[in-house]
Protein backbone atom coordinates (compact mmCIF):
# COMPACT_ATOMS: atom_id res chain seq x y z
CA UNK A 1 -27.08 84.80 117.96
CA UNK A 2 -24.24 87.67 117.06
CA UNK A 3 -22.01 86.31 120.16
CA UNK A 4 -20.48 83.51 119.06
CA UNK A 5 -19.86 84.79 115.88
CA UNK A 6 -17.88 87.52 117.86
CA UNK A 7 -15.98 85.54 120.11
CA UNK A 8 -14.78 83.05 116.97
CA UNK A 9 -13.35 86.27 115.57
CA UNK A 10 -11.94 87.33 118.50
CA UNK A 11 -10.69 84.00 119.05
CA UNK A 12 -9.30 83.93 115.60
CA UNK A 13 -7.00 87.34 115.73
CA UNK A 14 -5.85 86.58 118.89
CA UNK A 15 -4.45 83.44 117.61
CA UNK A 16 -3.34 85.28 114.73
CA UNK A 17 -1.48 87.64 116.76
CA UNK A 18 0.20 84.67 118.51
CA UNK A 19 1.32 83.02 115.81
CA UNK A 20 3.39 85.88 113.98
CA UNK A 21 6.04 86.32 116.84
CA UNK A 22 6.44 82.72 116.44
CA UNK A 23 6.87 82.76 112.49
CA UNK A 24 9.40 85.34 113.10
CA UNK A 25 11.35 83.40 115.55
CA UNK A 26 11.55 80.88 113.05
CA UNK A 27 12.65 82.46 110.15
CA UNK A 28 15.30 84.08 112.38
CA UNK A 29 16.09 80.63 113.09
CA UNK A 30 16.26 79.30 109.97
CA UNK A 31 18.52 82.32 108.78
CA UNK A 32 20.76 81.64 111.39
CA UNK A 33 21.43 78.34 110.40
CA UNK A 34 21.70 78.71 106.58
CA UNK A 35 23.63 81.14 107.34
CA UNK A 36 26.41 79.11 109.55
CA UNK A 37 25.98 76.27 106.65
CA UNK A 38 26.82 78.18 104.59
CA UNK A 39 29.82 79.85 105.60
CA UNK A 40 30.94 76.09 106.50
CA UNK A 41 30.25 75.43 102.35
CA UNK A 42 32.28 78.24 101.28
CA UNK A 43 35.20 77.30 103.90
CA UNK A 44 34.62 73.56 102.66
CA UNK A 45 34.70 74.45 99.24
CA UNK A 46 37.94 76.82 99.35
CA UNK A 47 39.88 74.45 101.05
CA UNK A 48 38.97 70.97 99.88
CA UNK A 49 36.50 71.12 96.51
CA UNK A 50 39.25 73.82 94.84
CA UNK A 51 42.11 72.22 94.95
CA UNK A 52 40.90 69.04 93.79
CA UNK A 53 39.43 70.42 91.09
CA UNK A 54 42.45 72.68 90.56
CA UNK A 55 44.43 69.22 90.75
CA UNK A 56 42.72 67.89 88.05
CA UNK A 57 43.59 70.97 86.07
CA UNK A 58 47.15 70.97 86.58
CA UNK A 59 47.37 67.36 85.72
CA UNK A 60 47.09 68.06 82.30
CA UNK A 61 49.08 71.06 82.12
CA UNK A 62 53.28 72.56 82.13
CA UNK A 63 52.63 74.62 84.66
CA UNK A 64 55.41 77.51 84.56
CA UNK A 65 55.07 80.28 87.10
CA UNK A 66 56.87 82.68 85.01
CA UNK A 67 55.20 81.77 81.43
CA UNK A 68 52.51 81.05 82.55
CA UNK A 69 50.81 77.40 81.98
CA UNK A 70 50.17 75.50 79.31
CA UNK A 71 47.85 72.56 78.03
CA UNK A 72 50.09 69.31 77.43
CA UNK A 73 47.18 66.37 77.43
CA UNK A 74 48.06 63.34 79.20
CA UNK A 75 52.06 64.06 78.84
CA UNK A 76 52.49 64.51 82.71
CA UNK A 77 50.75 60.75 83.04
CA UNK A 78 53.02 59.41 80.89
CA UNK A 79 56.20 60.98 82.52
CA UNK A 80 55.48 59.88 85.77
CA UNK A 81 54.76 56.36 84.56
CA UNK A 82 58.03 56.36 82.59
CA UNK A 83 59.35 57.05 86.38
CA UNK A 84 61.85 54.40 87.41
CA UNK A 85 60.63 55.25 90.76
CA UNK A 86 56.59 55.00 90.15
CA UNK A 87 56.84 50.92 90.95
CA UNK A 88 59.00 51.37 93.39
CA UNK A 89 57.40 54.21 95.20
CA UNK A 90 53.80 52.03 94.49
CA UNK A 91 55.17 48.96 96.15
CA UNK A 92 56.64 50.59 99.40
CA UNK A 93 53.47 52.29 100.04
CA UNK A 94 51.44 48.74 99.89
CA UNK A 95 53.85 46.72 101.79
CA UNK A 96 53.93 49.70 104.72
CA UNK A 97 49.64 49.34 104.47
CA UNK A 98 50.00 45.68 104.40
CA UNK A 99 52.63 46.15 107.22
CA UNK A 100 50.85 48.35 109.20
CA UNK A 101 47.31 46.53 108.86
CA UNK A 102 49.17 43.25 110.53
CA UNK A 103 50.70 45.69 113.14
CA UNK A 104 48.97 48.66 113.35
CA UNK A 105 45.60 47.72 113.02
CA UNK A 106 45.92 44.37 115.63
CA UNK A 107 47.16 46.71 118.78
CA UNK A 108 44.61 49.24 118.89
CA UNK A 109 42.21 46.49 118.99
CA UNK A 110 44.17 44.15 121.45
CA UNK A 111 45.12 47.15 123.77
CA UNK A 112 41.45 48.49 123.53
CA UNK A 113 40.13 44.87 124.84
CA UNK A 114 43.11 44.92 127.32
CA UNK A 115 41.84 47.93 128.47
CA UNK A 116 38.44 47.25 128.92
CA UNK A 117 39.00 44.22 130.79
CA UNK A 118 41.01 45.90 133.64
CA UNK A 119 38.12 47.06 136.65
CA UNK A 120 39.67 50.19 138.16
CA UNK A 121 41.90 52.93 136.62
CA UNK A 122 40.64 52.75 132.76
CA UNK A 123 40.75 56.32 132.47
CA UNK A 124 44.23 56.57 133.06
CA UNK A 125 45.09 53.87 130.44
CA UNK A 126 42.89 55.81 128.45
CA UNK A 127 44.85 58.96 128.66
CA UNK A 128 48.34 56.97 128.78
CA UNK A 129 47.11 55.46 125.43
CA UNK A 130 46.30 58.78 123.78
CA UNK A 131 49.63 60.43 124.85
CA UNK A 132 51.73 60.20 121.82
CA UNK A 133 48.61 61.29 119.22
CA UNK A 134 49.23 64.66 121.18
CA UNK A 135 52.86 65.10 119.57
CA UNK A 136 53.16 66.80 116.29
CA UNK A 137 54.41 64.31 113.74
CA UNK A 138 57.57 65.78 113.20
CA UNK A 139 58.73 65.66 116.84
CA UNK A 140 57.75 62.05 117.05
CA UNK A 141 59.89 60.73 113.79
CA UNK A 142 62.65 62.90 114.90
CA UNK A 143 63.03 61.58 118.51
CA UNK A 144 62.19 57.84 117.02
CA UNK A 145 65.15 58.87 114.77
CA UNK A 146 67.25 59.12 117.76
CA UNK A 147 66.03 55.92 118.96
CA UNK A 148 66.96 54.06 115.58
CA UNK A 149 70.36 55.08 116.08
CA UNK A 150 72.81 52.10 115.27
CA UNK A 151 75.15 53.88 117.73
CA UNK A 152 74.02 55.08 120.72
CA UNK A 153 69.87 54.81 120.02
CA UNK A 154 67.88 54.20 122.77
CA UNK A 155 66.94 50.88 121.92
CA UNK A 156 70.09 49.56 120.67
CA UNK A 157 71.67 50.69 123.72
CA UNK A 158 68.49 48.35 125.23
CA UNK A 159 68.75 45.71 123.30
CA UNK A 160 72.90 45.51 123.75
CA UNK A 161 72.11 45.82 127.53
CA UNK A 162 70.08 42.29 127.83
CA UNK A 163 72.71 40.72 125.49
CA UNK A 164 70.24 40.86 122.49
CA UNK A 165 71.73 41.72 118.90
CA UNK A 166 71.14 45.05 117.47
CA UNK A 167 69.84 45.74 114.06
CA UNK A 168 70.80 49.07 111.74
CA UNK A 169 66.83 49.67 111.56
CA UNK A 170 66.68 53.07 109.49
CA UNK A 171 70.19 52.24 107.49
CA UNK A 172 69.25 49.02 106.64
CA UNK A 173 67.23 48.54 103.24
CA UNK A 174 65.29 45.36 104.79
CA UNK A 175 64.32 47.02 108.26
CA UNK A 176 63.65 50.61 107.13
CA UNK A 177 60.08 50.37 106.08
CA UNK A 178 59.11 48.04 109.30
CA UNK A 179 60.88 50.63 111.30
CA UNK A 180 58.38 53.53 110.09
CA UNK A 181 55.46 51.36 110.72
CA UNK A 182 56.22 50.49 114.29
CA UNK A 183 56.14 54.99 114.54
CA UNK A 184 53.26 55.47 113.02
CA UNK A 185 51.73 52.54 114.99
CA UNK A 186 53.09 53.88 118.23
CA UNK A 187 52.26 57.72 117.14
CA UNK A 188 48.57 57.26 115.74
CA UNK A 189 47.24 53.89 117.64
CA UNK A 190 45.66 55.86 120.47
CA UNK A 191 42.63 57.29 118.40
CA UNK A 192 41.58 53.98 116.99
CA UNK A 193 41.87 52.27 120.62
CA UNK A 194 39.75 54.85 122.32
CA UNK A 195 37.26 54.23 118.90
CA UNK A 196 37.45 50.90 119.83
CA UNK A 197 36.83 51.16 123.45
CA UNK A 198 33.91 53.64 122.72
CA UNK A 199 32.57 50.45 120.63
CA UNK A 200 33.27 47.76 123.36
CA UNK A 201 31.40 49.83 126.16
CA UNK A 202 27.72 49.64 123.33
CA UNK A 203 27.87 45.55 124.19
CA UNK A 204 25.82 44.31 126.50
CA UNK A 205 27.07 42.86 129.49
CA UNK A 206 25.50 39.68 129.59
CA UNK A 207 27.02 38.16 127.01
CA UNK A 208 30.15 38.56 128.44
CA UNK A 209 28.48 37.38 131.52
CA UNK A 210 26.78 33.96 129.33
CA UNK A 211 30.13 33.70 127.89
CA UNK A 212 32.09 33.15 131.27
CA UNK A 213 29.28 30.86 132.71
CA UNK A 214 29.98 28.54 129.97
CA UNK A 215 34.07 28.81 130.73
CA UNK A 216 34.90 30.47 127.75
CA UNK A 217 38.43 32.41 127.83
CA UNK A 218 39.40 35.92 127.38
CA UNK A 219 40.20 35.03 123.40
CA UNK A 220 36.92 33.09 122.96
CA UNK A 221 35.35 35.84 124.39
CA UNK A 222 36.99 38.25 121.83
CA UNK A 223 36.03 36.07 118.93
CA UNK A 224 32.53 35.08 119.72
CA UNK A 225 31.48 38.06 121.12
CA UNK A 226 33.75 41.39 121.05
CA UNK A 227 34.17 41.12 117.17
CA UNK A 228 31.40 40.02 116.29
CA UNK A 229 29.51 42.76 118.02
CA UNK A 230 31.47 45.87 116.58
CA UNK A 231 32.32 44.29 113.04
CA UNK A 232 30.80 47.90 112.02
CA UNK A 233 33.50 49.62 114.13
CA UNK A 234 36.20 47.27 112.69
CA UNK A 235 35.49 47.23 108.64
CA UNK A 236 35.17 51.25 108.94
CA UNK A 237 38.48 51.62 110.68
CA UNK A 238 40.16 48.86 108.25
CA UNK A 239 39.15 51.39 105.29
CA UNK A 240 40.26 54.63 107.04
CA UNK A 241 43.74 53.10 108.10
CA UNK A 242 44.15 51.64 104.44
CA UNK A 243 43.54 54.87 103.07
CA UNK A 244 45.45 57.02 105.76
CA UNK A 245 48.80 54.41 105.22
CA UNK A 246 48.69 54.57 101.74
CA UNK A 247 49.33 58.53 101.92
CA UNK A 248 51.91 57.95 104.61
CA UNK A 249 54.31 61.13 104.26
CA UNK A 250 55.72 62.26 107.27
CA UNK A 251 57.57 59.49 108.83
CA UNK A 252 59.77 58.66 105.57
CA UNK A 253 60.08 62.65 104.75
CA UNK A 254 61.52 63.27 108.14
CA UNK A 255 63.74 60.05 109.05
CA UNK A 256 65.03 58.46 106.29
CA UNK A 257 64.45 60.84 103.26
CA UNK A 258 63.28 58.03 100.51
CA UNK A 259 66.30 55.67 101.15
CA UNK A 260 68.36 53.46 102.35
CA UNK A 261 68.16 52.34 98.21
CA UNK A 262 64.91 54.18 97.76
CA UNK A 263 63.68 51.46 100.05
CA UNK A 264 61.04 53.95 102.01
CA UNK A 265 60.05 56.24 98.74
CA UNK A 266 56.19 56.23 99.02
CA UNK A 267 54.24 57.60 96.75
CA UNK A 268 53.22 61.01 98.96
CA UNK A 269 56.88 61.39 99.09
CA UNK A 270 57.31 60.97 95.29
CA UNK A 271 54.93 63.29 94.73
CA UNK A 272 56.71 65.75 97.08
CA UNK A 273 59.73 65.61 95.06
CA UNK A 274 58.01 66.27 91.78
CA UNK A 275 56.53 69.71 93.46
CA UNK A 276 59.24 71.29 95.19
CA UNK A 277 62.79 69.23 94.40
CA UNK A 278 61.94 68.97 90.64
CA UNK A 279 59.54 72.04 90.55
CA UNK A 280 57.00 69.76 87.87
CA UNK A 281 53.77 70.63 89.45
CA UNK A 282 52.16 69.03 86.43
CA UNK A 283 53.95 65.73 87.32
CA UNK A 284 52.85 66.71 90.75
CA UNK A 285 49.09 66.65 90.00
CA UNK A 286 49.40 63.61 87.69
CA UNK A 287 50.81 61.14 90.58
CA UNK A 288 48.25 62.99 92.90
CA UNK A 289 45.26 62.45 90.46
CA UNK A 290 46.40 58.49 90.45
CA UNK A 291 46.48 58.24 94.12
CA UNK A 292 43.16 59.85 94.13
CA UNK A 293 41.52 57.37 91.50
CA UNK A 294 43.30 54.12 93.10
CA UNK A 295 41.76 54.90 96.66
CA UNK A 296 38.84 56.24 95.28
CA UNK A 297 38.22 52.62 93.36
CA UNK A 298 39.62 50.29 96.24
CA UNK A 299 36.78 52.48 98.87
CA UNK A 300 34.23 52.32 95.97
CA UNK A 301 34.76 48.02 96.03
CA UNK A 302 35.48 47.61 99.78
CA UNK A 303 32.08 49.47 101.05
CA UNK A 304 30.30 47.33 98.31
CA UNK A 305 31.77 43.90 99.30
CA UNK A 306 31.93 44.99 103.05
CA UNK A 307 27.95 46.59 102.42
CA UNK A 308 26.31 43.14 104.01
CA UNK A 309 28.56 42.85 106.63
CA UNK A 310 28.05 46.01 108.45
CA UNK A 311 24.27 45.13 109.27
């Protein structure tokens, strides 16, 4: 009657023996990966949680390098909205959104369906597409400088060619700001088309295939079917392209410097100057803290009137 009583307990530290190896493989395990988290925290933190909460700081200080900085209360706010230039800068940066949403946000989409009707050689539309998102910034506003040119830019030199008129794009104070659109449309379009064509490949192929049995066109298609099938895809890039245009910086910085008339002064770029051409980093922060709260309040509203429409 002993045996099976021994065999239970053999059973029993064998099993016991078996199972410690594997505890320690996964505690090693779970090291391991707490420990890559959190070195990804700490990097996170340094380089995106400090400075907005350093931001915040400044805002509502002098900030003197020398002196040392000092606690002024909502002085910098009032400063920057005393600004001649805060409307101004405010208004450029929502007509080149609104600009670039009627431009900017209708290629990538058209290109992507473009793309994805053609049969053979996608891949190399894909990569044709995705070209200019390989440039650094500055080298594409400095050669589309060259192109704006009134004498001797590429595409006046075009347009003179086929007998069209020229325009002064850049020097003008009504063409400037379209002009920066159509580079950042040209110079960032290829991520959101390949987004977009990542989208277009999840929908099933027989409604496209219902949709041409009942003679519907390329554009019926696209309404009936294409958008309403990656309306996800679409509302989350609308929000991420309203927020990216609103902090547009580089393209005004580089190629027209705020003007013709302070016609292309955003408000990145008005921040800029309040850092490093005025040296008022409280200013700085202030404008900064603004931008922050406005986007902040606009994401807030769109995800909560947009919440329905992404199921």
């Amino acid at each position: 009657m002993t045996a099976p009583a021994t065999v239970t307990k053999g059973h029993g530290r064998e099993a016991s023996r078996r199972r410690g190896p594997e505890r320690r493989r996964r505690l090693t395990e779970n090291v391991t990966a707490y420990g890559f988290l959190c070195a990804a925290l700490v990097v996170f933190a340094l380089f995106a949680w400090y400075p907005v909460v350093r931001n915040v700081i400044l805002s509502f200080q002098e900030v003197n390098f020398v002196r040392g900085s000092s606690w002024v209360g909502l002085e910098n706010f009032a400063h920057v909205l005393d600004d001649p230039l805060f409307g101004t800068a405010w208004r450029n940066s929502a007509l080149f959104t609104l600009y670039a949403l009627v431009l900017g946000f209708a290629v990538p989409f058209l290109t992507a369906v473009l793309i994805n009707e053609f049969r053979h050689a996608r891949a190399y539309f894909r990569i044709l597409v995705y070209l200019p998102v390989m440039l650094p910034p500055v080298v594409v506003a400095l050669m589309w400088r060259w192109f704006y040119l009134p004498e001797g830019g590429l595409i006046n030199e075009v347009l003179g060619s086929v007998n069209l008129p020229t325009s002064q794009w850049l020097n003008s104070a009504d063409t400037s700001l379209i002009s920066l659109v159509i580079v950042s449309t040209w110079a960032n379009m290829g991520t959101a088309t390949l987004i977009h064509l990542a989208a277009l490949q999840t929908i099933p192929g027989d409604l496209y295939e219902a949709a041409e049995l009942d003679g519907a066109s390329i554009w019926r298609r696209v309404w009936h079917v294409t958008i309403p099938q990656t309306r996800f895809v679409i509302l989350m890039l609308l929000l991420l392209q309203i927020v990216a245009t609103m902090q547009v910086f580089t393209e005004p910085f580089v190629m027209t410097g705020g003007g013709p008339q302070d016609s292309t002064v955003t408000v990145m770029l008005l921040i800029y100057r309040y850092a490093f051409v005025y040296n008022n980093f409280g200013a700085a922060s202030a404008m900064s803290l603004l931008l922050l709260a406005v986007l902040a309040v606009f994401s807030a509203a769109y995800l909560r009137v947009t919440r329905g429409r992404q199921s």
